[in-house]
N, C-alpha and C. Protein backbone atom coordinates (compact mmCIF):
# COMPACT_ATOMS: atom_id res chain seq x y z
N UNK A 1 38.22 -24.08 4.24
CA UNK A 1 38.08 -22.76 4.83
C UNK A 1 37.08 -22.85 5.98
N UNK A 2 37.63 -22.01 7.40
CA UNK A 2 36.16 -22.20 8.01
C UNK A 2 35.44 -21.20 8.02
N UNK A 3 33.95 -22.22 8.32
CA UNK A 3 33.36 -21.14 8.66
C UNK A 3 33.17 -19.97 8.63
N UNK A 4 34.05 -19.24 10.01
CA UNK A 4 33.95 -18.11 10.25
C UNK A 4 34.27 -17.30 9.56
N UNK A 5 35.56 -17.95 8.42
CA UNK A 5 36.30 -16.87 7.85
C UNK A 5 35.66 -16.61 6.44
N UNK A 6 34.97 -17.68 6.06
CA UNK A 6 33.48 -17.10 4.98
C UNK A 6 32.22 -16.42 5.42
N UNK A 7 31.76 -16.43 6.27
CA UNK A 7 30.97 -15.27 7.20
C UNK A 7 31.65 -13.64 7.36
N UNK A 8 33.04 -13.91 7.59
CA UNK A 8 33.59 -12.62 7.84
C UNK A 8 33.55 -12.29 6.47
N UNK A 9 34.19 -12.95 5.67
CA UNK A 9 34.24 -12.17 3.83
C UNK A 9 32.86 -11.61 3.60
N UNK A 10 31.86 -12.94 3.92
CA UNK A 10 30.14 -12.12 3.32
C UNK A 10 29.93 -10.76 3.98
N UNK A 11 30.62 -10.97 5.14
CA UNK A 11 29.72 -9.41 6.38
C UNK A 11 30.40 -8.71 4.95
N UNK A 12 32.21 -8.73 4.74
CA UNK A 12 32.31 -7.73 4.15
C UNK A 12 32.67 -7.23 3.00
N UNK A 13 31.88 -8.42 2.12
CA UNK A 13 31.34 -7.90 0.63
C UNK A 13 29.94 -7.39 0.55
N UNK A 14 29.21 -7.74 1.99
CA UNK A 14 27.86 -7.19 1.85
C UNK A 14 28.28 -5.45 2.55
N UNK A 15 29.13 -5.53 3.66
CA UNK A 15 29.37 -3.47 3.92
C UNK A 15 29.46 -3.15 2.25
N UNK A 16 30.46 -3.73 1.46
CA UNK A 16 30.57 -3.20 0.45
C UNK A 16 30.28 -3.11 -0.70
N UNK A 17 28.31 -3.47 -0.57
CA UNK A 17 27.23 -3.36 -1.48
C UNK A 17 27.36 -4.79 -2.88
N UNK A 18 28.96 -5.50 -2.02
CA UNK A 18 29.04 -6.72 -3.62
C UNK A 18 27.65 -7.96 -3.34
N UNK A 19 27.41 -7.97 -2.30
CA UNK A 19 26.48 -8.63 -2.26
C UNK A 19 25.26 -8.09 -1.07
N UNK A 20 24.13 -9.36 -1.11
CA UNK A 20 22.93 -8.47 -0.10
C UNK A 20 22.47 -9.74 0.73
N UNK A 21 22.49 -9.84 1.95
CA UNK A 21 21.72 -10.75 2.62
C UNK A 21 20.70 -10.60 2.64
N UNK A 22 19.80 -11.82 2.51
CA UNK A 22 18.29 -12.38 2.11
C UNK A 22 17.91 -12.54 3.67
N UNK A 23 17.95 -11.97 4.63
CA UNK A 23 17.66 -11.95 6.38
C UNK A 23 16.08 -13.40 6.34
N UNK A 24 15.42 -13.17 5.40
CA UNK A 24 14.50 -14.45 5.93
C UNK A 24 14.69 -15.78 5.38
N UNK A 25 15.89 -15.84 4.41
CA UNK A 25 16.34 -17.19 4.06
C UNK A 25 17.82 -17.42 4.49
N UNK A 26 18.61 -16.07 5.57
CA UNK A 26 19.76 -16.40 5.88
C UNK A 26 20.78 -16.72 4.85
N UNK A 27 20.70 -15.83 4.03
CA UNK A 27 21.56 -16.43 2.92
C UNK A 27 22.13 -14.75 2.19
N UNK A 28 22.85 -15.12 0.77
CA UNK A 28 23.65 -14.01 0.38
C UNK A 28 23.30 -14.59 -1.18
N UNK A 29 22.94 -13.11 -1.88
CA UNK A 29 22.81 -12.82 -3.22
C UNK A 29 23.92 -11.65 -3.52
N UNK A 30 24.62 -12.12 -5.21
CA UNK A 30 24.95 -11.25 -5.95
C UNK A 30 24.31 -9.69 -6.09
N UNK A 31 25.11 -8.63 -5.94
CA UNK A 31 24.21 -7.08 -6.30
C UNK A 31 24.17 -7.26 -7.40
N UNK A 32 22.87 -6.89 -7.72
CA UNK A 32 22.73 -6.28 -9.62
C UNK A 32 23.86 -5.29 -9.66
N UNK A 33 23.54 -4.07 -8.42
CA UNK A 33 23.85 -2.76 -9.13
C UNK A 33 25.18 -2.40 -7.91
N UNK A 34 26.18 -3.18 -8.14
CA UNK A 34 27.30 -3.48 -6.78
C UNK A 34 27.81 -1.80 -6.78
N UNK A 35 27.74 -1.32 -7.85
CA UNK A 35 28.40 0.52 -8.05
C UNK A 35 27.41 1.38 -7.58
N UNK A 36 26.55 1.09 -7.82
CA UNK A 36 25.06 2.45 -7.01
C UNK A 36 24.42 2.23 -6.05
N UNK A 37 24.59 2.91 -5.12
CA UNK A 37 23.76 2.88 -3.47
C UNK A 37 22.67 2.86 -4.15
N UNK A 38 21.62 2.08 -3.77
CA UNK A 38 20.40 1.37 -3.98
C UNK A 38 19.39 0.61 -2.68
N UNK A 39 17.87 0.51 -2.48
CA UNK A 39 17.70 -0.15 -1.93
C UNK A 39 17.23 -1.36 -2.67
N UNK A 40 17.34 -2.92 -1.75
CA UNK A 40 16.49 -3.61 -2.37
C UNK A 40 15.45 -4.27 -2.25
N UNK A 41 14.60 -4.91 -3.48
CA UNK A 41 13.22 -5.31 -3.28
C UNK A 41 13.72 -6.57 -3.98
N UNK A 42 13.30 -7.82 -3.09
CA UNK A 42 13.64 -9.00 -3.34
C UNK A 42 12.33 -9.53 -3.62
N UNK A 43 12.05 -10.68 -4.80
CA UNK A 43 10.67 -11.69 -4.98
C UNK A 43 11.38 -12.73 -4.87
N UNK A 44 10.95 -13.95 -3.34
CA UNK A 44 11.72 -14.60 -3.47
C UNK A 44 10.39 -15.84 -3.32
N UNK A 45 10.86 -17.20 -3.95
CA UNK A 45 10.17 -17.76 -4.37
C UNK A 45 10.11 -19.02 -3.12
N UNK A 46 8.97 -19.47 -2.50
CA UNK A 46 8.60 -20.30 -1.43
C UNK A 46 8.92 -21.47 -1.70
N UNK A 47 8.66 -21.94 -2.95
CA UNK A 47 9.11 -23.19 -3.52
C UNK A 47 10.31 -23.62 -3.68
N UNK A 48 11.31 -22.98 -4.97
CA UNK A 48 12.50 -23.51 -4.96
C UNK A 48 13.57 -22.35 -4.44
N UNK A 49 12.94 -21.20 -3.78
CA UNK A 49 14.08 -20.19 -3.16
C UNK A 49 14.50 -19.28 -4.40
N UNK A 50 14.34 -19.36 -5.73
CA UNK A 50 15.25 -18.23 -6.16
C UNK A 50 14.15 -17.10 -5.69
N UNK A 51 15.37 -16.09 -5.73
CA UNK A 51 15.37 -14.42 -5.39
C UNK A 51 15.46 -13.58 -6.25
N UNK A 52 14.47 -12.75 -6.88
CA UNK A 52 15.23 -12.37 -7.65
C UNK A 52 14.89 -10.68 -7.43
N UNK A 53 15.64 -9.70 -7.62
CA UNK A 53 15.87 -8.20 -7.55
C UNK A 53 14.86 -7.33 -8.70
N UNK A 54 14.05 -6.81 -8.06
CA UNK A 54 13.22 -6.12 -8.50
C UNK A 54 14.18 -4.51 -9.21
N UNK A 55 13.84 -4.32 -10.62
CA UNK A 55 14.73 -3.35 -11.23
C UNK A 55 13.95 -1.99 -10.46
N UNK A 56 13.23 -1.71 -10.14
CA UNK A 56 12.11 -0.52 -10.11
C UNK A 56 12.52 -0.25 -8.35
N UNK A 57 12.69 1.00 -8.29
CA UNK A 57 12.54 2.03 -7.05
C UNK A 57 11.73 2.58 -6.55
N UNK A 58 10.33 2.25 -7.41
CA UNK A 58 9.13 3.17 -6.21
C UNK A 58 8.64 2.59 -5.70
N UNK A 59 8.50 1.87 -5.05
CA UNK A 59 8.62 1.83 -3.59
C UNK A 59 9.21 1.83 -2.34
N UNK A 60 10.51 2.04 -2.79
CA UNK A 60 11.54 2.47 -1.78
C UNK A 60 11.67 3.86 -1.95
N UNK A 61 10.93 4.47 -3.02
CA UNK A 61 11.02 6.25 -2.70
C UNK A 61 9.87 6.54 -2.07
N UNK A 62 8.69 5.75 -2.12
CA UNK A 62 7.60 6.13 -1.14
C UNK A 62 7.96 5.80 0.15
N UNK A 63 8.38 4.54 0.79
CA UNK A 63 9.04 3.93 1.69
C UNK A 63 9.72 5.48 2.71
N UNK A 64 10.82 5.70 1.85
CA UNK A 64 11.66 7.12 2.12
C UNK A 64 10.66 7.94 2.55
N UNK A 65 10.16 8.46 1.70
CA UNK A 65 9.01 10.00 1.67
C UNK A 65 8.36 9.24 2.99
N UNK A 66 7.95 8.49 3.04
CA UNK A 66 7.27 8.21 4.57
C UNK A 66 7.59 8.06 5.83
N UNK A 67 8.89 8.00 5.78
CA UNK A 67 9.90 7.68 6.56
C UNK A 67 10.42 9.71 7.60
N UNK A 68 10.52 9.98 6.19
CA UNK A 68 11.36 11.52 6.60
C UNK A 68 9.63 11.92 7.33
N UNK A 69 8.68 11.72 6.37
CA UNK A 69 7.52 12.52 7.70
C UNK A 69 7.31 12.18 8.63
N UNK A 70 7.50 10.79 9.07
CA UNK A 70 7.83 10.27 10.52
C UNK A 70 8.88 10.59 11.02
N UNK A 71 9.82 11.30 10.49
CA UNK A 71 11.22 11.85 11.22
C UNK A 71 12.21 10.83 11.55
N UNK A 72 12.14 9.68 10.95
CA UNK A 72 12.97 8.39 10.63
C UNK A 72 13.72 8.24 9.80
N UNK A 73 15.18 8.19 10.13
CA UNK A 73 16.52 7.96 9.64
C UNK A 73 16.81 6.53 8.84
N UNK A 74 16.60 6.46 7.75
CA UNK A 74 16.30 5.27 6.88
C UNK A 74 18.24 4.84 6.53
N UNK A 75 18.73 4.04 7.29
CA UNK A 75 20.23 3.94 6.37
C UNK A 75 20.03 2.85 5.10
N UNK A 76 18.95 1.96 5.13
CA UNK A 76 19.28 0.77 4.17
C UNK A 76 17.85 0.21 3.99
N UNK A 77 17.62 -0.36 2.81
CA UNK A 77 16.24 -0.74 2.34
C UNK A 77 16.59 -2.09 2.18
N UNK A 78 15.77 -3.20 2.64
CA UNK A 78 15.79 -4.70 1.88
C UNK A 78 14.70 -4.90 2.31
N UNK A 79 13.64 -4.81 1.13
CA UNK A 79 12.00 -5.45 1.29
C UNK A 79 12.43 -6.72 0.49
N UNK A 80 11.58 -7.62 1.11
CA UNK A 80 11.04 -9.50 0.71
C UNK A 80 9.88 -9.55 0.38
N UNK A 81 9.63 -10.16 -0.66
CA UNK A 81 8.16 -10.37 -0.57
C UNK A 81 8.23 -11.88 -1.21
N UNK A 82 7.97 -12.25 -0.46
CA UNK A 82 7.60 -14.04 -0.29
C UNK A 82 6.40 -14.48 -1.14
N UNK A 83 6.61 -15.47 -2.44
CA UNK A 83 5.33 -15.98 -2.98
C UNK A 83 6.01 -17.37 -3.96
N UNK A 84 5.50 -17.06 -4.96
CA UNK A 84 6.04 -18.26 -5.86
C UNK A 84 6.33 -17.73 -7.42
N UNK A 85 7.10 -17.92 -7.72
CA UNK A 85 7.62 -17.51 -8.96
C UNK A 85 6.82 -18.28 -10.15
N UNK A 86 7.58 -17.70 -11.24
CA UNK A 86 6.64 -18.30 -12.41
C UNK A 86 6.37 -20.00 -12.94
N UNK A 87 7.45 -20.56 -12.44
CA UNK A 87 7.26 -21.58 -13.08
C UNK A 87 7.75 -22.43 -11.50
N UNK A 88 7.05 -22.02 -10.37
CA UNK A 88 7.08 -23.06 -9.34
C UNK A 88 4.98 -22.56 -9.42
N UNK A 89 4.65 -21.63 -9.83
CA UNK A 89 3.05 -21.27 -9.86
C UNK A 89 2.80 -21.89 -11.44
N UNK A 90 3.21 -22.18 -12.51
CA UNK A 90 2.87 -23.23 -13.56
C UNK A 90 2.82 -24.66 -13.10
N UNK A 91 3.77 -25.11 -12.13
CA UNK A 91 3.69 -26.40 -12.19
C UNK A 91 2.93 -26.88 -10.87
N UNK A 92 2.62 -25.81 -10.10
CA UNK A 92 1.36 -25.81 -8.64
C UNK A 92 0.16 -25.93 -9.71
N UNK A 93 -0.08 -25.35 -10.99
CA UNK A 93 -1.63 -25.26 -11.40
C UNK A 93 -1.57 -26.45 -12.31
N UNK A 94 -0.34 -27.37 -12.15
CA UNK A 94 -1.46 -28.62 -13.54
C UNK A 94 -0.60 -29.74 -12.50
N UNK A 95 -0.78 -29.65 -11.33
CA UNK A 95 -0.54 -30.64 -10.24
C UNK A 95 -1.99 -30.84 -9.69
């Protein structure tokens, strides 16, 4: 298959919430929640890359609420927050 024509499928399983591009690792994750408009909050890990989807929404409802008092049209949420997961930070502390 080329290329392009797996790029075109991701653009459009990601329009259609089946999956979410990771924009600072260039890459594509499974939706948890592929049926409910959602934003997401990714912990993605520096070491070996997994990503994983934060279940919890407040901070994308404060995000919002801050947004509308700035008079800013929010269509889509994907926060990253870059660190090290649990067991790439176990095996950094007995290295």
């Amino acid at each position: 298959m080329a290329p392009a024509t797996v790029y075109r499928a991701l653009k459009h399983l990601a329009a259609h919430g089946v999956v979410t591009r990771i924009e600072s690792r260039n890459a594509y994750v499974l939706c948890q929640h592929p049926h409910s408009p959602h934003d997401c909050l990714f912990f993605i890990c520096r070491e070996c890359g997994a990503a994983t989807e934060a279940p919890d929404n407040k901070i994308s409802r404060l995000l919002r609420k801050e947004s509308e008092t700035l008079g800013f049209a929010v269509n889509r949420q994907i926060l990253e927050i870059v660190g090290l997961c649990k067991n790439c930070a176990a095996r950094e502390r007995t290295q």
